[in-house]
C-alpha atoms as a PDB file:
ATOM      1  CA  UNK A   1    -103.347  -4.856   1.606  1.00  0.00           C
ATOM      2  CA  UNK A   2    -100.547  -5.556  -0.282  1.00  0.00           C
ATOM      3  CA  UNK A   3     -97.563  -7.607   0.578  1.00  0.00           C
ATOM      4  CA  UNK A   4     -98.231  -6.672   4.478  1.00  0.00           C
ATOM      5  CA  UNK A   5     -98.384  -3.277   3.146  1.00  0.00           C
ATOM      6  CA  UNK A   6    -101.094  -0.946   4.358  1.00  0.00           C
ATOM      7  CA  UNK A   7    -102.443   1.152   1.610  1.00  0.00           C
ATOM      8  CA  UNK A   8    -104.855   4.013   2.042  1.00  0.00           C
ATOM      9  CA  UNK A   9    -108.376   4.837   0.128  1.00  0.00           C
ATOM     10  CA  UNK A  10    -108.258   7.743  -2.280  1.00  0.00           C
ATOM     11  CA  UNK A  11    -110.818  10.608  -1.429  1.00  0.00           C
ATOM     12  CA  UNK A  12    -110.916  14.079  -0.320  1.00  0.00           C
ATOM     13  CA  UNK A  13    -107.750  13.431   1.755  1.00  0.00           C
ATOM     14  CA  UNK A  14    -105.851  12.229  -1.258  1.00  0.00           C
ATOM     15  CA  UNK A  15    -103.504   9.103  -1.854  1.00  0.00           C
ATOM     16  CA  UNK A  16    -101.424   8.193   1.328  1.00  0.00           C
ATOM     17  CA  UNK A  17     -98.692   6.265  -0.515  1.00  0.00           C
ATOM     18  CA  UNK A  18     -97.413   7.175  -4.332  1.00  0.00           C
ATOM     19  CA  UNK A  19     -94.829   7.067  -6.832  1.00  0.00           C
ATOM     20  CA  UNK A  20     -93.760  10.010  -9.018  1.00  0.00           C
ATOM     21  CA  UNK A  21     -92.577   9.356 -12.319  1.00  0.00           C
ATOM     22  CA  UNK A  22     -90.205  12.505 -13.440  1.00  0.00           C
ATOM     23  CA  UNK A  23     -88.289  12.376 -16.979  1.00  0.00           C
ATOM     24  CA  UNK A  24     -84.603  13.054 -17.312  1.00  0.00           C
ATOM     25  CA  UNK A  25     -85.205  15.739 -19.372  1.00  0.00           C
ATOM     26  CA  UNK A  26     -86.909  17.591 -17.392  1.00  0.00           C
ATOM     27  CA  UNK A  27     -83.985  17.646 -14.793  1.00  0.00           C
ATOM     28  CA  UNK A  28     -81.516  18.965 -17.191  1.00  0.00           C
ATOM     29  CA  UNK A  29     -83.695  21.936 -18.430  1.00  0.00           C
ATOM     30  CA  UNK A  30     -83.818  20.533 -22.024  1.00  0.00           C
ATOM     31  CA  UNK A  31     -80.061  19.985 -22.097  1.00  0.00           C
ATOM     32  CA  UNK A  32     -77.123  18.036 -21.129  1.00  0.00           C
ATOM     33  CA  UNK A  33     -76.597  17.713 -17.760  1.00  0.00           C
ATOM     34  CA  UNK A  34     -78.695  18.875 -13.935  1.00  0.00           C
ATOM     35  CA  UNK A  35     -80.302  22.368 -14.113  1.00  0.00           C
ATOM     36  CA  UNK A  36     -80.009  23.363 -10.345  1.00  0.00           C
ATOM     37  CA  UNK A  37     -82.852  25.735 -10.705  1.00  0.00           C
ATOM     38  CA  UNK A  38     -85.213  22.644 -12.341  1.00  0.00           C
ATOM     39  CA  UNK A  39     -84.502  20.150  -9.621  1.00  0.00           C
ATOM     40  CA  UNK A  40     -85.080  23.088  -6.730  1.00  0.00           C
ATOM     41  CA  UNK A  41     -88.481  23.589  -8.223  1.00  0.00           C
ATOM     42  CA  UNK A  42     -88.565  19.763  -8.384  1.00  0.00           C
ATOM     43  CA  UNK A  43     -87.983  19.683  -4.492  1.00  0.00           C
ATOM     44  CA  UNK A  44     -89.992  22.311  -3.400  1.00  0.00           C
ATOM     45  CA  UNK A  45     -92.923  20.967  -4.482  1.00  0.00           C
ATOM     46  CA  UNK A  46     -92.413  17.458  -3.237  1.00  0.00           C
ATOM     47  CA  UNK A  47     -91.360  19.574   0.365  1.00  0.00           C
ATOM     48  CA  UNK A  48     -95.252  20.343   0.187  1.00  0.00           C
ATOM     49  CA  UNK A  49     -96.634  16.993  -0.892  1.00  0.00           C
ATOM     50  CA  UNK A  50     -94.142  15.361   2.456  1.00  0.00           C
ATOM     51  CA  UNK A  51     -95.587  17.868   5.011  1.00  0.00           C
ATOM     52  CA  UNK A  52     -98.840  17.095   3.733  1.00  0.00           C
ATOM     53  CA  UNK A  53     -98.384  13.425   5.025  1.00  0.00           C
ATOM     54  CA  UNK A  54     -98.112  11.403   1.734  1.00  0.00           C
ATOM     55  CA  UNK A  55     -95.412   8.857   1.392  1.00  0.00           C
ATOM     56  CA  UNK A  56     -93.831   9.847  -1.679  1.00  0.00           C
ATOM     57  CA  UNK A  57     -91.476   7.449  -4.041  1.00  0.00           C
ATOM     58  CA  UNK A  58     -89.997   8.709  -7.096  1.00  0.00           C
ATOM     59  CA  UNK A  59     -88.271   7.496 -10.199  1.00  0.00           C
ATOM     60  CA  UNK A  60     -86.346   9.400 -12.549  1.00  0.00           C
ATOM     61  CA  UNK A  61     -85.168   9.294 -16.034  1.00  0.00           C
ATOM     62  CA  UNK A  62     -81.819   9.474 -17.455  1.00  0.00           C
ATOM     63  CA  UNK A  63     -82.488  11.142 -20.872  1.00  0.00           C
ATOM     64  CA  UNK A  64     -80.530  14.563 -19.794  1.00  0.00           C
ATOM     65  CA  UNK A  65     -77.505  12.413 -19.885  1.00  0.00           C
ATOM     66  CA  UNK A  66     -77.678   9.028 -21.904  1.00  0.00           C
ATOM     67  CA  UNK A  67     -80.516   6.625 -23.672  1.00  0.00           C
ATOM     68  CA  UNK A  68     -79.524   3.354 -24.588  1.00  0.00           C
ATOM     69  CA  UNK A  69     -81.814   3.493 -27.827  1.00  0.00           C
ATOM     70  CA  UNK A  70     -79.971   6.406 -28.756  1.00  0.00           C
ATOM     71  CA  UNK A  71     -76.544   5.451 -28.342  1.00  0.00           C
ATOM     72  CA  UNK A  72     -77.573   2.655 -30.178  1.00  0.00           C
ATOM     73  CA  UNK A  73     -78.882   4.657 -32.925  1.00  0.00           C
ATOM     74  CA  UNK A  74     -75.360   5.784 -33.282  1.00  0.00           C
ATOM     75  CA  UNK A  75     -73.607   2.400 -33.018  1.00  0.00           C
ATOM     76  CA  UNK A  76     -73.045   1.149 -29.521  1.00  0.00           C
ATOM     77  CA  UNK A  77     -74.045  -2.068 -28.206  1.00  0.00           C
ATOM     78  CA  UNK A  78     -77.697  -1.432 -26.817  1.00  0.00           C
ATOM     79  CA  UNK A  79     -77.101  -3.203 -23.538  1.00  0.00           C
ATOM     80  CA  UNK A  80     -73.907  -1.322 -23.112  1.00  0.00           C
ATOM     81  CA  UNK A  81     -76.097   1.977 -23.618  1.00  0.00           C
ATOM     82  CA  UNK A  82     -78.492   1.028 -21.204  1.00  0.00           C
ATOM     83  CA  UNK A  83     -75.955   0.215 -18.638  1.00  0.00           C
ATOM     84  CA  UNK A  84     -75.092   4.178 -18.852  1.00  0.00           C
ATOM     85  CA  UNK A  85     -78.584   5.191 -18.848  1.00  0.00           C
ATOM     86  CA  UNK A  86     -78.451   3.896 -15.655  1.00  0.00           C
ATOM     87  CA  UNK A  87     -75.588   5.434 -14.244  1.00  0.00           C
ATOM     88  CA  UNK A  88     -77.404   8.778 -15.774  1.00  0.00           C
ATOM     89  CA  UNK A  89     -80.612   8.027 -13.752  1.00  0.00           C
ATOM     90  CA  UNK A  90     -78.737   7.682 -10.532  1.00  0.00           C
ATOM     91  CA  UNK A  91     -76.949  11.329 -10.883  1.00  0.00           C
ATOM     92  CA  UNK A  92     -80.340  12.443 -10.834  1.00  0.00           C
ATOM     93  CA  UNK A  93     -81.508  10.723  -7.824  1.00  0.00           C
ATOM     94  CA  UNK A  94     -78.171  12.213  -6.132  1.00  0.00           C
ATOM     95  CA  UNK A  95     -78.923  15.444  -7.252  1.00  0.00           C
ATOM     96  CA  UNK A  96     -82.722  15.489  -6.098  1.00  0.00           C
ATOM     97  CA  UNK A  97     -81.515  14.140  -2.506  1.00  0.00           C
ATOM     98  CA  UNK A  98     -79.244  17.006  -2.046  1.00  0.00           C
ATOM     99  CA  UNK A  99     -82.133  19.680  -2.801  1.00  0.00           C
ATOM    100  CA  UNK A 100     -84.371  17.221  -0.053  1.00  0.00           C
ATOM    101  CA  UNK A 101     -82.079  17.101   2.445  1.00  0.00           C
ATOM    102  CA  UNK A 102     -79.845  20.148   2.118  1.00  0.00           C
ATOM    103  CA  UNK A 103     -82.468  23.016   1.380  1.00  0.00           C
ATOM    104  CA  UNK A 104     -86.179  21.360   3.422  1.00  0.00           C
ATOM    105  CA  UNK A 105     -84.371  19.206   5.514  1.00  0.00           C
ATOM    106  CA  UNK A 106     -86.183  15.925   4.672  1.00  0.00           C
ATOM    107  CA  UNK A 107     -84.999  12.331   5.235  1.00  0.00           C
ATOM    108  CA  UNK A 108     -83.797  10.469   1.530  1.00  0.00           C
ATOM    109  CA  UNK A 109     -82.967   7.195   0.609  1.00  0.00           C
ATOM    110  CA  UNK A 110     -81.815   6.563  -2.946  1.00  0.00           C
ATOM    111  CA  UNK A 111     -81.956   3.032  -3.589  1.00  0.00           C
ATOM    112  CA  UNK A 112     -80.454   1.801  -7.011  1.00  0.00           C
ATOM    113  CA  UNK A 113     -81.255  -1.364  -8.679  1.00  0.00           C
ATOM    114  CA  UNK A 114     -77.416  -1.850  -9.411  1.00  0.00           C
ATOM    115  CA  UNK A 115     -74.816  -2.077  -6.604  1.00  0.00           C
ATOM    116  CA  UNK A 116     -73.458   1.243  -5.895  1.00  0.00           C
ATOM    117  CA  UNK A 117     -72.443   0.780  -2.403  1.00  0.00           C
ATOM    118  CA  UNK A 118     -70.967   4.169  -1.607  1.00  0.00           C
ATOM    119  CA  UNK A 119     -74.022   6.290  -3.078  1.00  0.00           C
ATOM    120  CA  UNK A 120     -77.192   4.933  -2.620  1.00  0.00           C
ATOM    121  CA  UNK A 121     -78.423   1.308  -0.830  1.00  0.00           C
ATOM    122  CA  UNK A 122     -79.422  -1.528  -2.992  1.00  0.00           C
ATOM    123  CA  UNK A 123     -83.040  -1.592  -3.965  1.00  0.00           C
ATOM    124  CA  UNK A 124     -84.993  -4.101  -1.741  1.00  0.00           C
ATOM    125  CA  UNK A 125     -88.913  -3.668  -1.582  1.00  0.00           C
ATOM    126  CA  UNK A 126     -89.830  -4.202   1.929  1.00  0.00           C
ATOM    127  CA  UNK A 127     -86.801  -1.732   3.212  1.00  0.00           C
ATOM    128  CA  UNK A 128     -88.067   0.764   0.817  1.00  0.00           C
ATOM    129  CA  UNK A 129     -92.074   0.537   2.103  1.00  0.00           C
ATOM    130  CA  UNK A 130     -90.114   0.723   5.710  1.00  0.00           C
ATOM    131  CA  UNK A 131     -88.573   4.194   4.939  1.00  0.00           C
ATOM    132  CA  UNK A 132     -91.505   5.400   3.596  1.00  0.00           C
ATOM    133  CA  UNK A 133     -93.637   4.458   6.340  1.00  0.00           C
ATOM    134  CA  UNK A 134     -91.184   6.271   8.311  1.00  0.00           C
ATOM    135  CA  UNK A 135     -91.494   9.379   6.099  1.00  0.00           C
ATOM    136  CA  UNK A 136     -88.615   9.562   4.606  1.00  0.00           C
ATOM    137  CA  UNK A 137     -88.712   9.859   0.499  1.00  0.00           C
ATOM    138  CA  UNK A 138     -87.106   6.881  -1.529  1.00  0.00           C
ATOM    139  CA  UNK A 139     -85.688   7.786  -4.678  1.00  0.00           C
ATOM    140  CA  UNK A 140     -85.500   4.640  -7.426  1.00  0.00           C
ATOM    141  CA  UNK A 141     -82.623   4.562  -9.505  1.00  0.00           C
ATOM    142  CA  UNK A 142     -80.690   2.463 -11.961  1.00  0.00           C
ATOM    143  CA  UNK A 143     -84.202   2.008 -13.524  1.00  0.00           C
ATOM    144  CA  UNK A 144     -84.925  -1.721 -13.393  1.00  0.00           C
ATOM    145  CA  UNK A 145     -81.415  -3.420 -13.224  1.00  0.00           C
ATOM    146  CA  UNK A 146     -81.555  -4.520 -16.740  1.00  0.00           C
ATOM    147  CA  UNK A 147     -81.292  -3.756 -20.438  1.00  0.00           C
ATOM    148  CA  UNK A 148     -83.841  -3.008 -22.691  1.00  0.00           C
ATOM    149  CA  UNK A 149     -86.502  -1.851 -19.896  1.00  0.00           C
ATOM    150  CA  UNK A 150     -87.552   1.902 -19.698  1.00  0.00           C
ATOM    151  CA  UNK A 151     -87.497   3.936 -16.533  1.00  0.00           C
ATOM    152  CA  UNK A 152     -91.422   3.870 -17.124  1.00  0.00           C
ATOM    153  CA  UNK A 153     -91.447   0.394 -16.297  1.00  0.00           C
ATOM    154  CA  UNK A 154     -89.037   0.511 -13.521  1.00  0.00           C
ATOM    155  CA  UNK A 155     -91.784   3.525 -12.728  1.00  0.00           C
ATOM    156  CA  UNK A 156     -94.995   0.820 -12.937  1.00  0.00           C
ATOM    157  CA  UNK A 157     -93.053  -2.169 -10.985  1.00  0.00           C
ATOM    158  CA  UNK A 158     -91.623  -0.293  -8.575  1.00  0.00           C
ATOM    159  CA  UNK A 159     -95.114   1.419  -7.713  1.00  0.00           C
ATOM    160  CA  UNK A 160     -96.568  -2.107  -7.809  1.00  0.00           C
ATOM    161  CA  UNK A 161     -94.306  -4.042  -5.559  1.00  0.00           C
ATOM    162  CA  UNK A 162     -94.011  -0.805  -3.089  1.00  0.00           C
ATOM    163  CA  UNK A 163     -97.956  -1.118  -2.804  1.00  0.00           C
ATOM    164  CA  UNK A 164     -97.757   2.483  -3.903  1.00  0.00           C
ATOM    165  CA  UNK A 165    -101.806   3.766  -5.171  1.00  0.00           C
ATOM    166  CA  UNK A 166    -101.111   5.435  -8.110  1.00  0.00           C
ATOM    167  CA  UNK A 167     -98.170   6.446 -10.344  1.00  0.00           C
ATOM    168  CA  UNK A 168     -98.077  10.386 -10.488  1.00  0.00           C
ATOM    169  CA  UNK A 169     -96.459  10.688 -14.486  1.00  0.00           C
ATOM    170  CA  UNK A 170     -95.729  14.229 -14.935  1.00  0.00           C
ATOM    171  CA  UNK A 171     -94.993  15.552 -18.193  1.00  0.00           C
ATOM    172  CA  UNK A 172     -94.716  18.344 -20.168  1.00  0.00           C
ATOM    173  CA  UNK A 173     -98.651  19.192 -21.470  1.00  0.00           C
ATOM    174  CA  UNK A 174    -101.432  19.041 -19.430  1.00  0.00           C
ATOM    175  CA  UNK A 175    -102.408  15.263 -19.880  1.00  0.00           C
ATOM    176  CA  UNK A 176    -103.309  12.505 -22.051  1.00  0.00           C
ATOM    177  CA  UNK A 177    -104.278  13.541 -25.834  1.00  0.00           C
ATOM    178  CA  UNK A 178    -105.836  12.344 -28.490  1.00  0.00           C
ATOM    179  CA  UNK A 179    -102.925  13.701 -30.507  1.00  0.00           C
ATOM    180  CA  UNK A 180     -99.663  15.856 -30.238  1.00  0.00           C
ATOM    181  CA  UNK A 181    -100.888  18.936 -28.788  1.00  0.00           C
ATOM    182  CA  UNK A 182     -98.007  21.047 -29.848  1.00  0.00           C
ATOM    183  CA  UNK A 183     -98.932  19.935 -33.355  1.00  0.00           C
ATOM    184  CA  UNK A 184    -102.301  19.489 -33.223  1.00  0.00           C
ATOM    185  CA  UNK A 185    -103.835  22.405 -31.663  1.00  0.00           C
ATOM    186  CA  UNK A 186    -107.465  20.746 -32.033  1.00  0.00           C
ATOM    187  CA  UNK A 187    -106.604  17.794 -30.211  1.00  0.00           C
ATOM    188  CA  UNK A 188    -108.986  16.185 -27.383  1.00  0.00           C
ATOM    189  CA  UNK A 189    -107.335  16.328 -23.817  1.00  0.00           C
ATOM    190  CA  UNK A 190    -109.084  13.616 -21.814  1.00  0.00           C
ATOM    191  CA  UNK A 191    -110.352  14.019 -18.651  1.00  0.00           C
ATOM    192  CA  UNK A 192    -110.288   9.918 -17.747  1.00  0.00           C
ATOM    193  CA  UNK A 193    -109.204   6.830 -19.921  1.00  0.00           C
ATOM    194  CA  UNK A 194    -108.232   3.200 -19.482  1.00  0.00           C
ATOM    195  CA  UNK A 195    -105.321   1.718 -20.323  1.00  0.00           C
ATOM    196  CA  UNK A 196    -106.295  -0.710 -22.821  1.00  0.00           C
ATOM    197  CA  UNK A 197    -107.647   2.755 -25.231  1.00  0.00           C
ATOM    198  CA  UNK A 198    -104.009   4.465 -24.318  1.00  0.00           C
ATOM    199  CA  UNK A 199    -102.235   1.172 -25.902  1.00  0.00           C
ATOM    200  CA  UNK A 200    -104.628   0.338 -29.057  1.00  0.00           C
ATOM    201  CA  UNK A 201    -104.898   4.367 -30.082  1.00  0.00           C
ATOM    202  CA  UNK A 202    -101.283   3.973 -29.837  1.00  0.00           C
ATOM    203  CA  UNK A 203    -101.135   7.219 -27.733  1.00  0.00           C
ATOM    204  CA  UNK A 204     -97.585   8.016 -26.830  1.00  0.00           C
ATOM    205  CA  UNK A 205     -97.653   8.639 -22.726  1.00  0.00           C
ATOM    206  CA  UNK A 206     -95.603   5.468 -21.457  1.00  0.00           C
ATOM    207  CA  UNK A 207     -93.854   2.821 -22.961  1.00  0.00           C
ATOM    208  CA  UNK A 208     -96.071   0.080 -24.068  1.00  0.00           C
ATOM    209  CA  UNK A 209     -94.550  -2.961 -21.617  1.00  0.00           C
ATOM    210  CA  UNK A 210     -95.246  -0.287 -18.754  1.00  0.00           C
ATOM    211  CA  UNK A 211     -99.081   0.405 -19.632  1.00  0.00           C
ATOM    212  CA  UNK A 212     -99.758  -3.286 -19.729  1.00  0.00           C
ATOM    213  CA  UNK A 213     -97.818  -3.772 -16.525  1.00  0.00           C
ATOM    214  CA  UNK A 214     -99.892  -1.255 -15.035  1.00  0.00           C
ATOM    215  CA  UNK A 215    -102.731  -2.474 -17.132  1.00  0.00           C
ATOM    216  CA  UNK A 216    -102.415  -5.914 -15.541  1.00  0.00           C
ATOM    217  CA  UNK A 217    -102.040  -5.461 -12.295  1.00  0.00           C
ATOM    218  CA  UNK A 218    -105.152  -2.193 -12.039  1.00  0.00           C
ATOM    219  CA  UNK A 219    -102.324   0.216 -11.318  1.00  0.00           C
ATOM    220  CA  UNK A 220    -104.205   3.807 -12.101  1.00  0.00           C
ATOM    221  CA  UNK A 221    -101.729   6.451 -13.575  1.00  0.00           C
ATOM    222  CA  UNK A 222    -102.512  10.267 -13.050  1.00  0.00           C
ATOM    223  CA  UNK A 223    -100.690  12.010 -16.698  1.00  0.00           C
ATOM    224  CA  UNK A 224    -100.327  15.669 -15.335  1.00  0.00           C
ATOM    225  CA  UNK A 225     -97.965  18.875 -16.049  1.00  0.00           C
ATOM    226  CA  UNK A 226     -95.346  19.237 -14.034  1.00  0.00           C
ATOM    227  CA  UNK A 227     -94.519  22.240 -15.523  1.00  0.00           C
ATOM    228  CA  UNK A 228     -97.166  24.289 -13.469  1.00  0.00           C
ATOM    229  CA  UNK A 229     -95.876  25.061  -9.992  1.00  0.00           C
ATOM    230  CA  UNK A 230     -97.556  23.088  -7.073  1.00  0.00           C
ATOM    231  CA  UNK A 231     -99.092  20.435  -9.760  1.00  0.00           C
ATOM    232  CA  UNK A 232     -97.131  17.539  -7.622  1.00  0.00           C
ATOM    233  CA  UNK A 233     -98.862  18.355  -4.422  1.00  0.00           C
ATOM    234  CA  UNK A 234    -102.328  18.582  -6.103  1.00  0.00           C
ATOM    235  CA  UNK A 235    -101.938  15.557  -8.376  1.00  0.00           C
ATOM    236  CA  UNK A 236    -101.535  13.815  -4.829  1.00  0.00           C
ATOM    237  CA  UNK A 237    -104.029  15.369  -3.023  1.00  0.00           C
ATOM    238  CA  UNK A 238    -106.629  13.543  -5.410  1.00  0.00           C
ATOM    239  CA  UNK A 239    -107.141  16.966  -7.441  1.00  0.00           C
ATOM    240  CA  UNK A 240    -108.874  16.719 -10.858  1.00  0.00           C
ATOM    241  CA  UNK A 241    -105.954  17.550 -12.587  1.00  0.00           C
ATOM    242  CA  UNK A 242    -104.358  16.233 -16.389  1.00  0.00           C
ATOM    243  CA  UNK A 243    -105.577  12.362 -17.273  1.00  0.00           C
ATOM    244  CA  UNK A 244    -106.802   9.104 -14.801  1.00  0.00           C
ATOM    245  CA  UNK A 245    -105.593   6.343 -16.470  1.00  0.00           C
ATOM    246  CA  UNK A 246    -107.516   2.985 -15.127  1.00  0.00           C
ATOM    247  CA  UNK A 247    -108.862  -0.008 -15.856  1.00  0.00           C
ATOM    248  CA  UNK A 248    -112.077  -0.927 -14.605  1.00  0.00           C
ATOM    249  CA  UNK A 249    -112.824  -3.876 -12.217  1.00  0.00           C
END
């Protein structure tokens, strides 16, 4: 129980309540911008995981349009950068609504950490575990309200204060390595790890502050590829699928 929050058991049924972690990249088909065919896939497949009863809460990225870091790299004020990551995150939580609701007919809420009145409600946890219990999915945006924090860990507290059991990251490669697979052909893809090995191997799958948020707290994260179709729906049906990320006890 968390927070009055009823949270199922993991099993052969799967997770009853999680939160899906999808890049900005990924939305914009490796470019600038919303690939329509990207974020139908994207839909689809999160149209199975719904009718399969999971309560489903997703945050997305912003990389397709801005990151701060970047902008930074280039000579704007960092917190100024971030701000428009933000705004980037949200057109991505618009755009995944409209597949939702327009092509599989399924209730949306996007709920933005940032006051954008006219597009999306402001973010408050116990309204967004009330939509969810209602079946309706809740799309996070705006990352966490603040500058200088990833959409990861907007990813790991917003699964944590949701009572969400798992965050669901999907990625590009099949799981957590023990090096760059597109570089290192040899490398190890592991089947389970804990957190702690992810942050002192220094194994780039999350932002550090978001692993030992996660870490913290015993918030497992399921790595998997989201490039495979129908990898969302098994990665919350409790399939054996990419990396378990836990921490014991």
């Amino acid at each position: 129980m968390t927070d009055g929050i009823s949270v199922g058991q993991t099993g052969e049924s799967g997770y009853r309540r999680v939160l899906l972690k999808l890049g900005g990249e990924m939305f914009g088909g490796g470019s600038v911008g919303v690939d329509p065919d990207v974020v139908g896939t994207i839909a689809r497949q999160l149209a199975e995981v719904v009718a399969n009863g999971v309560e489903v809460a997703v945050v997305i990225g912003g990389g397709n349009f801005f990151r701060g870091a970047e902008l930074q790299q280039r000579g704007m004020e960092r917190a100024r950068g971030d701000y428009m990551a933000m705004l980037g995150t949200t057109m991505n939580c618009l755009a995944l609504q409209d597949f939702l609701e327009r092509e599989h007919g399924i209730d949306t809420r996007v709920m933005t950490s940032i006051s954008m009145g006219q597009v999306a409600e402001p973010y408050i946890p116990r309204r967004a575990s009330r939509h969810l219990e209602k079946g309706r999915v809740v799309i996070f945006g705006a990352g966490t309200g603040m500058p200088y924090f990833s959409t990861d860990t907007a990813a790991a507290q917003r699964a944590l204060e949701i009572g969400a059991e798992v965050v669901l990251m999907a990625k590009g490669v099949d799981g957590v390595y023990s090096a760059d697979p597109r570089t290192t052909p040899s490398a190890e893809l592991f089947e389970s790890i804990t957190h702690r090995e992810v942050l002192e191997r220094g194994l780039k799958v999350a932002d550090a502050t978001a692993f030992s948020l996660c870490m913290d707290n015993h918030m497992r994260i399921l790595v998997f590829n989201l490039l495979e179709e129908g990898n969302i729906a098994r990665a919350a049906s409790g399939a054996k699928i990419g990396t378990l990320v836990s921490t014991p006890g």
